[in-house]
PDB file of N, CA and C in Angstrom:
ATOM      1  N   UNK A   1       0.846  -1.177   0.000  1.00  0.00           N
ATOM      2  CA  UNK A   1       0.000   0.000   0.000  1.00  0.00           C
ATOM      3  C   UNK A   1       0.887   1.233   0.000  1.00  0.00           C
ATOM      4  N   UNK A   2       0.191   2.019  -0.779  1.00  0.00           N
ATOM      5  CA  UNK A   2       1.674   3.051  -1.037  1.00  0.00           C
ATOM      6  C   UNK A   2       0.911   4.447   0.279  1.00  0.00           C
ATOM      7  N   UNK A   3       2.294   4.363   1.297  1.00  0.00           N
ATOM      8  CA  UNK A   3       1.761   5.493   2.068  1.00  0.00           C
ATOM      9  C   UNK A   3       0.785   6.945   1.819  1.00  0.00           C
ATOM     10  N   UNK A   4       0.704   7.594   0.582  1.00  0.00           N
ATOM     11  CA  UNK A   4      -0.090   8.492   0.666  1.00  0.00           C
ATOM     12  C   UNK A   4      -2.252   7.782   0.528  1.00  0.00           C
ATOM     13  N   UNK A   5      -2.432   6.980   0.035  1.00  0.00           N
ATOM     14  CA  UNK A   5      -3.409   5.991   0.052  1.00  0.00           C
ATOM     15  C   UNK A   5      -4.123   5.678   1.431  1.00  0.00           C
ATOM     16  N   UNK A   6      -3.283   5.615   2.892  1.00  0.00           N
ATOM     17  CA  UNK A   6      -3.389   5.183   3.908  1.00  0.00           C
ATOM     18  C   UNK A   6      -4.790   6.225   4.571  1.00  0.00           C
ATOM     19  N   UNK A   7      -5.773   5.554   4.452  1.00  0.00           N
ATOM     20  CA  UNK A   7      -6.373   6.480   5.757  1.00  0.00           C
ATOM     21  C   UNK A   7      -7.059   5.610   6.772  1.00  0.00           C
ATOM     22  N   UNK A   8      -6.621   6.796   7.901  1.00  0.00           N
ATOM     23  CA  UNK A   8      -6.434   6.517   9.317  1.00  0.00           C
ATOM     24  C   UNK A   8      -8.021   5.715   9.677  1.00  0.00           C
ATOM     25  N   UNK A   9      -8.780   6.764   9.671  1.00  0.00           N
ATOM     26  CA  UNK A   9     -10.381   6.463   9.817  1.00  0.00           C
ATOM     27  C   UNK A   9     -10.975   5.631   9.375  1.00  0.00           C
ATOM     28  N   UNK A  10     -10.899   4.954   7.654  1.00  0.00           N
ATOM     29  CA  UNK A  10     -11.352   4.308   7.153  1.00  0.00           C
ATOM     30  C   UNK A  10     -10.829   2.690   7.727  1.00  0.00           C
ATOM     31  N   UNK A  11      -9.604   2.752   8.269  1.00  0.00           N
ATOM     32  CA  UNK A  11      -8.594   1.846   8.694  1.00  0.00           C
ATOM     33  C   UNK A  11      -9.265   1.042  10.050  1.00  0.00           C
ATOM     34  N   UNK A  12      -9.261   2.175  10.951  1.00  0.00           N
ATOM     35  CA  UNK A  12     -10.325   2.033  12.409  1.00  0.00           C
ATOM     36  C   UNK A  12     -11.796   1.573  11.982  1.00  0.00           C
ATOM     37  N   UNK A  13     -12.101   2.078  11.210  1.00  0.00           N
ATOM     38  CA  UNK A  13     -13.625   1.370  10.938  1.00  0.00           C
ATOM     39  C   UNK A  13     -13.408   0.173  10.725  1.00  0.00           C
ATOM     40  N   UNK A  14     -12.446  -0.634   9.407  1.00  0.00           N
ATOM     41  CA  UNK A  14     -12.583  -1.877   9.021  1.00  0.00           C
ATOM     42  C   UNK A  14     -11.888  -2.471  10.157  1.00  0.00           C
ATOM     43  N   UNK A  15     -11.073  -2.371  10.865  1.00  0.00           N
ATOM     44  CA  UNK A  15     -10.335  -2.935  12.474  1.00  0.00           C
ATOM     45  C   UNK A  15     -11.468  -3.486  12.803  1.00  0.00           C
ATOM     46  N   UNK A  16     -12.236  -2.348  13.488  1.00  0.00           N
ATOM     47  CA  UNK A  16     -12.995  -2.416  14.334  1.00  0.00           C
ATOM     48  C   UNK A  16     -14.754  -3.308  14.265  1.00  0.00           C
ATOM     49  N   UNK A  17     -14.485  -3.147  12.764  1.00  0.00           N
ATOM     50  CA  UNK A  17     -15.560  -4.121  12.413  1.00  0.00           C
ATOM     51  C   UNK A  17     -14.760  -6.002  12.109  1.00  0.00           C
ATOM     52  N   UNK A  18     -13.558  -5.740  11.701  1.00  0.00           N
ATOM     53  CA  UNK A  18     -13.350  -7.221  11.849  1.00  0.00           C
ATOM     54  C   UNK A  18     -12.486  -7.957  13.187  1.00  0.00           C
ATOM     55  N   UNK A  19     -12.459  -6.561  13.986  1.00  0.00           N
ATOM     56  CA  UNK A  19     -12.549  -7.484  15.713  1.00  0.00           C
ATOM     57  C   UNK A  19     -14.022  -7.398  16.210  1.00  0.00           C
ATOM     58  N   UNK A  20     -14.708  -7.245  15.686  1.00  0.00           N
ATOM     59  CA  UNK A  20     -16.234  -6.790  16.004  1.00  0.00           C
ATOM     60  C   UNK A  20     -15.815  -5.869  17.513  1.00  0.00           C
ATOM     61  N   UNK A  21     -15.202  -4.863  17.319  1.00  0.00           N
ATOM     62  CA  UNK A  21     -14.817  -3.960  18.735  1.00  0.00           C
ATOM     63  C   UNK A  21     -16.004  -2.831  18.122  1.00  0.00           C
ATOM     64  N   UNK A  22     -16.631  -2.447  19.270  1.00  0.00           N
ATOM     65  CA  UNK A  22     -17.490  -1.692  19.677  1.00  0.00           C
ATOM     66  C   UNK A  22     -16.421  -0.433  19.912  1.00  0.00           C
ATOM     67  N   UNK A  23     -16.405   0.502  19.341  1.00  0.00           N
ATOM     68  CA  UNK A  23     -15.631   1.803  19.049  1.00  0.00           C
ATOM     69  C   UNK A  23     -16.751   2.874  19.856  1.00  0.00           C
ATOM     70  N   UNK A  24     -16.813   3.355  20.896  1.00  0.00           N
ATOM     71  CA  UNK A  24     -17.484   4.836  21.328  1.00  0.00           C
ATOM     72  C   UNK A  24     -17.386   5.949  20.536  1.00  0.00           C
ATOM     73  N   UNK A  25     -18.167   6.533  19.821  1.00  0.00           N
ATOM     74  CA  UNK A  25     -17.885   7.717  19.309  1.00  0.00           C
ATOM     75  C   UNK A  25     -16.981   8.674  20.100  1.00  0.00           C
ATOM     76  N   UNK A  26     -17.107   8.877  21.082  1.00  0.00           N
ATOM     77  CA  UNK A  26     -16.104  10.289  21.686  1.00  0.00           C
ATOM     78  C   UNK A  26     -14.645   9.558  21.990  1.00  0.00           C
ATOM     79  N   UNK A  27     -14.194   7.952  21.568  1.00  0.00           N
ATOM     80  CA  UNK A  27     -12.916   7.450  21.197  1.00  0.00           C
ATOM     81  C   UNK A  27     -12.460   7.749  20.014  1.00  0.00           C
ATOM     82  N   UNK A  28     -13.471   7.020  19.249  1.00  0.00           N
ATOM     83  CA  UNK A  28     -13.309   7.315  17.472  1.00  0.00           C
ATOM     84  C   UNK A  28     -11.488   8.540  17.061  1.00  0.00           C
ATOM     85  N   UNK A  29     -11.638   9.973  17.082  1.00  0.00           N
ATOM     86  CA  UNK A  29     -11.164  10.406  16.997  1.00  0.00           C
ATOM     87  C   UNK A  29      -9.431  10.422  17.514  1.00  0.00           C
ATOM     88  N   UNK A  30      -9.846   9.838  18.697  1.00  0.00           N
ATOM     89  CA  UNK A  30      -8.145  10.095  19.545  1.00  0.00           C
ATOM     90  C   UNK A  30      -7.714   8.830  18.709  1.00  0.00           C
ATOM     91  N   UNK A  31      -8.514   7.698  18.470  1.00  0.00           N
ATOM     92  CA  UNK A  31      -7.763   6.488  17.821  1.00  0.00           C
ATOM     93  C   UNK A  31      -7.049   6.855  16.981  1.00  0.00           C
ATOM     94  N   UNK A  32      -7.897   7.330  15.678  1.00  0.00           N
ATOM     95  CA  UNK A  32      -7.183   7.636  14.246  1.00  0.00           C
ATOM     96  C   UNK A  32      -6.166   8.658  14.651  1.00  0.00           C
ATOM     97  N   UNK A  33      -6.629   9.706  15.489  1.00  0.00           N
ATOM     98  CA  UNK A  33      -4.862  10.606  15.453  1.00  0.00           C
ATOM     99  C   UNK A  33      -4.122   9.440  16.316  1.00  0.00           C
ATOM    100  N   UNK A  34      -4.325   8.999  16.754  1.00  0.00           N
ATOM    101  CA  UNK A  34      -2.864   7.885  17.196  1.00  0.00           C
ATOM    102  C   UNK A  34      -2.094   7.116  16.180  1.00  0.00           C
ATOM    103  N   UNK A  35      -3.428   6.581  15.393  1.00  0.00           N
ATOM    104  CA  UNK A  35      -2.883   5.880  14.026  1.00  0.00           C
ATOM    105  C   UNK A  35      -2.317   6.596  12.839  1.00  0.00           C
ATOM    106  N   UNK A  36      -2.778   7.632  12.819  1.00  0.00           N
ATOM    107  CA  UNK A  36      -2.090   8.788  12.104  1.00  0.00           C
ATOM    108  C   UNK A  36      -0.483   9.424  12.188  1.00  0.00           C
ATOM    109  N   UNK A  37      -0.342   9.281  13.901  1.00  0.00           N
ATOM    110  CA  UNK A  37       1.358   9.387  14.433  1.00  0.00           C
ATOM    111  C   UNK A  37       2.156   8.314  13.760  1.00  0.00           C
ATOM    112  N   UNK A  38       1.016   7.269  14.790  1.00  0.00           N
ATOM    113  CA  UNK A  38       1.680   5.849  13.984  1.00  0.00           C
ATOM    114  C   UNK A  38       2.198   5.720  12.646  1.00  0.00           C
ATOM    115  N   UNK A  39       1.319   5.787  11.711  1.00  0.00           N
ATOM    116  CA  UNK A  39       1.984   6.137  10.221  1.00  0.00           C
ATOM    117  C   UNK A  39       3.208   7.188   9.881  1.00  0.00           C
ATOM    118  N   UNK A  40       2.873   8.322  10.743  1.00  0.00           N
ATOM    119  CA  UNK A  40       4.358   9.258  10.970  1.00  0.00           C
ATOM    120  C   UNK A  40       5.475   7.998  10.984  1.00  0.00           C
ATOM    121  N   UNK A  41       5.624   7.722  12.119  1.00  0.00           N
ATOM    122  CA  UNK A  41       6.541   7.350  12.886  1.00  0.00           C
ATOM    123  C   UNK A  41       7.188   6.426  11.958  1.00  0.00           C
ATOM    124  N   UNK A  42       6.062   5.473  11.196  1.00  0.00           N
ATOM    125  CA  UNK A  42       6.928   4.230  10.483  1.00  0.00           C
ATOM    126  C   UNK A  42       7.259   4.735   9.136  1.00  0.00           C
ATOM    127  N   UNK A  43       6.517   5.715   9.092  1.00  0.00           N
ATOM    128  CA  UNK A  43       7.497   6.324   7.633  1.00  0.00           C
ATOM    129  C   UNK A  43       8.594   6.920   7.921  1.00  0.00           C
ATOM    130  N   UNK A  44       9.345   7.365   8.933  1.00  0.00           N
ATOM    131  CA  UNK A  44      10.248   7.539   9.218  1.00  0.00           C
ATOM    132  C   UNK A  44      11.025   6.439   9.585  1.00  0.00           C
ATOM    133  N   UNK A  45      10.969   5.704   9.817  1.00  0.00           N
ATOM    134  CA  UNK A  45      11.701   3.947  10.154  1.00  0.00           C
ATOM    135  C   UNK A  45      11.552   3.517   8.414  1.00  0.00           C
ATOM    136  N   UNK A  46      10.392   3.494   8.226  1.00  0.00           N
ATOM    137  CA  UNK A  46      10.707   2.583   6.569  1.00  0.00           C
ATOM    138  C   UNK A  46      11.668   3.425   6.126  1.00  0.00           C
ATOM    139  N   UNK A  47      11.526   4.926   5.934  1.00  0.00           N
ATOM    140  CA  UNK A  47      12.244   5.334   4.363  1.00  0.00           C
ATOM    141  C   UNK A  47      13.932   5.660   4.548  1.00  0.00           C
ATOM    142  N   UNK A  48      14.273   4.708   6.235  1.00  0.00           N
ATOM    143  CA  UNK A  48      15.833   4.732   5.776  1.00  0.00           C
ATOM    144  C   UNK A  48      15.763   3.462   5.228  1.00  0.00           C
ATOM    145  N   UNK A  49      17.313   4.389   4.673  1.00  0.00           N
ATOM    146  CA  UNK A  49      17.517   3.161   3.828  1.00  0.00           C
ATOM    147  C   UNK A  49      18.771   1.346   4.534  1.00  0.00           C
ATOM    148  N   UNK A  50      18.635   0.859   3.868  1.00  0.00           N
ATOM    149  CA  UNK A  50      19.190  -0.391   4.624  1.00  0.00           C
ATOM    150  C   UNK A  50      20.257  -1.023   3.222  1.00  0.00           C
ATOM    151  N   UNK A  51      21.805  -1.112   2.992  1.00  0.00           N
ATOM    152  CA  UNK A  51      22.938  -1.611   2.312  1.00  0.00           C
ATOM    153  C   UNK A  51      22.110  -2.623   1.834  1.00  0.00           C
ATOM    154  N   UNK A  52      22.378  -3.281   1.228  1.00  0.00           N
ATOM    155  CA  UNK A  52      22.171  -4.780   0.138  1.00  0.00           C
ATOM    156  C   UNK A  52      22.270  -6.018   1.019  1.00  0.00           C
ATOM    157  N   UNK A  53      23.805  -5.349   0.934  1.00  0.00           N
ATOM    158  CA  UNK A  53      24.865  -6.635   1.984  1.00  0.00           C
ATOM    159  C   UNK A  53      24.454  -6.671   3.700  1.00  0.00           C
ATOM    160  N   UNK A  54      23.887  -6.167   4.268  1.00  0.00           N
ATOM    161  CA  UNK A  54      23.363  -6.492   5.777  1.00  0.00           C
ATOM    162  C   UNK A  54      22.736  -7.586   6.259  1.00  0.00           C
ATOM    163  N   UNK A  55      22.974  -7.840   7.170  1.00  0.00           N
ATOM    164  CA  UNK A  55      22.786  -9.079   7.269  1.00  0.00           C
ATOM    165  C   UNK A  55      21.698  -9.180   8.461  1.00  0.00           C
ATOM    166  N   UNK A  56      20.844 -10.205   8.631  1.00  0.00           N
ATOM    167  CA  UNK A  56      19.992 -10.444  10.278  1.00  0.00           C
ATOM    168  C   UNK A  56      20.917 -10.456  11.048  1.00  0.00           C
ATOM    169  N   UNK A  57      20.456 -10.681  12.317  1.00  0.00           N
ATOM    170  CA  UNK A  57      21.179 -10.905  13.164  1.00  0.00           C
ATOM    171  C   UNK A  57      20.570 -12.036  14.177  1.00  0.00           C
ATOM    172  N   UNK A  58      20.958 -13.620  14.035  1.00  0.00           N
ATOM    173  CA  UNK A  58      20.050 -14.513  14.284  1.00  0.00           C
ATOM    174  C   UNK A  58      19.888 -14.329  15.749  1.00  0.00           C
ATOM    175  N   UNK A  59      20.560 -13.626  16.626  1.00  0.00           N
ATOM    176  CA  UNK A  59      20.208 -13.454  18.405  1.00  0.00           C
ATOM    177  C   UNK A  59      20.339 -11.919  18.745  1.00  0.00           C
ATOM    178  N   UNK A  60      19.424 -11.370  19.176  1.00  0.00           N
ATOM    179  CA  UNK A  60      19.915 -10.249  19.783  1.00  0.00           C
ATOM    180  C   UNK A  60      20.122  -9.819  20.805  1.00  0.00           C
ATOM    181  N   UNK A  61      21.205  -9.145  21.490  1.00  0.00           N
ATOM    182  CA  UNK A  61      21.608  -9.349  22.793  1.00  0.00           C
ATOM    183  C   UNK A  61      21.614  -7.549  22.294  1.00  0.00           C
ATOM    184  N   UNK A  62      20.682  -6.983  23.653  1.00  0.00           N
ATOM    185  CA  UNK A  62      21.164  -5.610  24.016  1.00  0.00           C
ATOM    186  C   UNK A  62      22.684  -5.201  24.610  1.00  0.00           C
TER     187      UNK A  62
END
């Protein structure tokens, strides 16, 4: 899905109808701006970029 396509609201509706979650209207709103950051946030994580050659890392130890 190409990020400009993404909407927040339409997103929370189909969620929320296929967890059958009962959404309150006076929630409704704070959700999608959360999901809206959310999309911030990972477009900033997706659009670095990552070498060819990198590799997993099969254990990760902090």
């Amino acid at each position: 899905m190409e990020s400009q396509d993404f909407d927040a609201g339409e997103y929370v509706e189909q969620m929320a109808a296929l967890l059958d979650l009962q959404l309150p209207d006076e929630y409704r709103d704070g959700v999608v701006a959360n999901f809206e950051r959310i999309r911030a946030i990972a477009q900033v994580v997706n659009s670095f970029p990552l070498p060819e050659e990198i590799e997993v890392a099969p254990v990760f130890e902090p």
